[in-house]
Protein backbone atom coordinates (compact mmCIF):
# COMPACT_ATOMS: atom_id res chain seq x y z
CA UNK A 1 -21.50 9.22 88.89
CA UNK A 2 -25.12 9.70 88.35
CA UNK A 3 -26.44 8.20 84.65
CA UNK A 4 -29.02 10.67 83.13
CA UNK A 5 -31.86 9.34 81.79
CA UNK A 6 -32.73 10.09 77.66
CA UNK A 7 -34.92 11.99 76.49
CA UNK A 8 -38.02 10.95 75.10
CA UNK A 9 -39.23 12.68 71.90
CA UNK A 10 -42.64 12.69 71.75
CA UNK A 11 -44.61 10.59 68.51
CA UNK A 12 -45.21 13.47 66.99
CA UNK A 13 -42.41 15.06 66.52
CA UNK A 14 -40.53 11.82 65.89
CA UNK A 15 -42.76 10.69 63.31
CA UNK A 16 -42.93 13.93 61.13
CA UNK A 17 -41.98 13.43 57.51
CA UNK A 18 -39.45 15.87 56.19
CA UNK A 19 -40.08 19.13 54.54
CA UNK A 20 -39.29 19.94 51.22
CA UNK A 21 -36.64 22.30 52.49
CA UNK A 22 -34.96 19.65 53.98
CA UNK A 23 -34.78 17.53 50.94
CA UNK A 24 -33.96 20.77 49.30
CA UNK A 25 -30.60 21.15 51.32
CA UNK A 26 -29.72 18.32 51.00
CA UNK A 27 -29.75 18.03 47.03
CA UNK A 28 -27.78 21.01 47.15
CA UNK A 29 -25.08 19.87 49.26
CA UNK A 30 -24.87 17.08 47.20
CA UNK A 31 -24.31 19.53 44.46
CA UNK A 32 -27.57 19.61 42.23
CA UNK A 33 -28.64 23.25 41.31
CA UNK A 34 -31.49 24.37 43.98
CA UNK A 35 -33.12 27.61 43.76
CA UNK A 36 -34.10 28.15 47.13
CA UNK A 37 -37.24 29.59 48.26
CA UNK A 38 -37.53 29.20 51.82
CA UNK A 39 -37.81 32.41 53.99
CA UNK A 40 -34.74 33.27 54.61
CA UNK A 41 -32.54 31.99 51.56
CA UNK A 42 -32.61 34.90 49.37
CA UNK A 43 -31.03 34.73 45.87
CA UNK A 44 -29.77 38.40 46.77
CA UNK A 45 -27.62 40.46 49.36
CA UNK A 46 -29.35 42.08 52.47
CA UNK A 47 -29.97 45.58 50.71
CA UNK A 48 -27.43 48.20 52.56
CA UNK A 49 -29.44 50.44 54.05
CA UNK A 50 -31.05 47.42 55.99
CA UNK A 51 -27.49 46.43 56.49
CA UNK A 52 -26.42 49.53 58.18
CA UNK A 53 -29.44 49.68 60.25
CA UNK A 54 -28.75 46.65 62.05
CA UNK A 55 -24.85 47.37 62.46
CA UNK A 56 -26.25 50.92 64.03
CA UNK A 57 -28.88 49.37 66.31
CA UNK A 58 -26.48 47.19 67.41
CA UNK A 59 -23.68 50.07 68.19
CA UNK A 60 -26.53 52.15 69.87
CA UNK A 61 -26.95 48.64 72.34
CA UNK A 62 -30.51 47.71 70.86
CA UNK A 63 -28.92 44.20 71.42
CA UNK A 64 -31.66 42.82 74.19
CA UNK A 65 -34.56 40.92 74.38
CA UNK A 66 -37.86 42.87 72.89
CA UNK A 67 -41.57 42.86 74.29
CA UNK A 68 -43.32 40.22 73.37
CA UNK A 69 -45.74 41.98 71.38
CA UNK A 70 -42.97 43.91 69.66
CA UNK A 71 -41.28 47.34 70.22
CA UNK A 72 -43.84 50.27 70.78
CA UNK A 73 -41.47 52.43 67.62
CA UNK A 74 -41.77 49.06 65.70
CA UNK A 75 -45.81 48.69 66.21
CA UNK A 76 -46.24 52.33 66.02
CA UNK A 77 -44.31 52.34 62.33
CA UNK A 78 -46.75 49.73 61.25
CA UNK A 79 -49.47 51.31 62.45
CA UNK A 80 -48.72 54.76 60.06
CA UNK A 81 -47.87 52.32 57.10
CA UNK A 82 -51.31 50.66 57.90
CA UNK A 83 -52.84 54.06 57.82
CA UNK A 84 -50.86 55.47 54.37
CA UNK A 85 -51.05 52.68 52.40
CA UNK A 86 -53.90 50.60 52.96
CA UNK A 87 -56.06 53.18 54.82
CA UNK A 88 -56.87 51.29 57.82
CA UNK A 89 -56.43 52.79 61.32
CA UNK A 90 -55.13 50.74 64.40
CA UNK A 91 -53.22 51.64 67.33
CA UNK A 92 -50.33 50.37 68.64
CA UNK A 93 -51.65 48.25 71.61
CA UNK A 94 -53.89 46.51 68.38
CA UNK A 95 -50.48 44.99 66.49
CA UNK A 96 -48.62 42.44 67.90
CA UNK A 97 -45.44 41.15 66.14
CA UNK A 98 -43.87 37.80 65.93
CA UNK A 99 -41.54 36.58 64.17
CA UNK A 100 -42.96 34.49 61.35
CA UNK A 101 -46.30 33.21 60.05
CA UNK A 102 -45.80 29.72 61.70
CA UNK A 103 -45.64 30.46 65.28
CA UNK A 104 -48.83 33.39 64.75
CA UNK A 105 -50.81 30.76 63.91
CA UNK A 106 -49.93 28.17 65.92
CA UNK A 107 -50.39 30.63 69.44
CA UNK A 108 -53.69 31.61 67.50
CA UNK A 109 -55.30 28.57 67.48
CA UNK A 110 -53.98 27.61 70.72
CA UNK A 111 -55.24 30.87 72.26
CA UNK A 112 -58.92 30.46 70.86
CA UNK A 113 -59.25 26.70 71.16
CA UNK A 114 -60.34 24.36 73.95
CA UNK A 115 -60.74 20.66 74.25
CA UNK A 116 -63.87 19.77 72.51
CA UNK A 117 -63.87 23.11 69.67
CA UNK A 118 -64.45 22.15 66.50
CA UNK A 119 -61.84 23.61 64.13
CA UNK A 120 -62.49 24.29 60.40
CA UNK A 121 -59.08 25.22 58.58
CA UNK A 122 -58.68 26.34 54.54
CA UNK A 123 -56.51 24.11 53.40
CA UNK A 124 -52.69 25.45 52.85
CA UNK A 125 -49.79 23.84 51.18
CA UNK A 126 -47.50 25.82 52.70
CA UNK A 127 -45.25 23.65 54.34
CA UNK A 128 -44.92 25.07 57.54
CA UNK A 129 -48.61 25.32 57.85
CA UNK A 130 -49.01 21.20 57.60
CA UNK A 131 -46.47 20.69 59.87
CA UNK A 132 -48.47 22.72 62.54
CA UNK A 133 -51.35 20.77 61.63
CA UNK A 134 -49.62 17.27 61.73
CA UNK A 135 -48.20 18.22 65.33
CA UNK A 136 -51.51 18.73 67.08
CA UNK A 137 -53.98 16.89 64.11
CA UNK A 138 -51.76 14.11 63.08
CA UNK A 139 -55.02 12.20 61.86
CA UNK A 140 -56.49 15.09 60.09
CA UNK A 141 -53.31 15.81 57.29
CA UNK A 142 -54.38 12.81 54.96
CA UNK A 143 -57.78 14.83 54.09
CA UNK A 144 -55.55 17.27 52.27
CA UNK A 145 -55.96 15.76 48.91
CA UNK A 146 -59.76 14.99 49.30
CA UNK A 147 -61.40 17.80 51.05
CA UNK A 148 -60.97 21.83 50.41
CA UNK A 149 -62.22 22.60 54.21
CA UNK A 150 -61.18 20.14 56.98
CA UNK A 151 -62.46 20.02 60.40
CA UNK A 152 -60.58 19.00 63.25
CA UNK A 153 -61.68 18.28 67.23
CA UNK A 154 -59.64 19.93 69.30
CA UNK A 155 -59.41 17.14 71.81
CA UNK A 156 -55.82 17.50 73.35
């Protein structure tokens, strides 16, 4: 039988410090009181009427992969609330969805920058934001605590 070779995790990855969340967790599953307030852990019950929605798209077979900007009713609905709410007009083919903060900025800056750019950031400490950062800028996350504007070289 042929032996596989492993899998090599690449330095980045492997050196990445945990999160916060995952020192969270685990404090709680040691059984210290955590309020959690990473997306996703709400203190609270998925309201009903969101509840229901999701049981009926799923009856109705809305159970397939979506565009990859995001359903044309889904983009369209955000383009009226745009419009009602905060008064600003776009059209459909202007919104693009994704499915959390993280990976929009991350295909952002990877669709706008080439080797050589120069990349000015504000500084976040949103946790998910650093981690981006300490991916593709490993060098770069120790000028959070000096600096309020950091520039990176987008050499890789």
């Amino acid at each position: 039988m042929r032996q596989l070779h492993s899998l090599r995790v690449s330095a980045a990855v492997r050196t990445e410090s945990d999160s916060g969340t995952i020192e969270a967790t685990a404090l709680a599953q040691a059984g210290v009181p955590v309020i959690r307030l990473a997306a996703g852990e709400p203190d609270f019950d998925t309201p009903a009427v969101i509840a229901e929605a999701g049981i009926s798209a799923i009856r109705e077979g809305y159970t397939r992969y979506t565009p990859n900007a995001g359903t044309l009713e889904l983009r369209s609905a955000i383009c009226h609330k745009l419009k009602e709410e905060n008064g600003i007009s776009y059209t459909p083919d202007q919104i693009l969805v994704s499915n959390g903060a993280k990976q929009s900025i991350l295909q952002a800056v990877l669709a706008v920058c080439s080797p050589g750019d120069e990349v000015y950031f504000k500084l976040s400490k949103h946790i998910y934001f650093i981690s981006i950062l300490w991916l593709f800028w490993k060098s770069i996350v120790s000028a959070f605590q000096q600096e309020q504007y950091i520039r990176m070289s987008f050499t890789n």
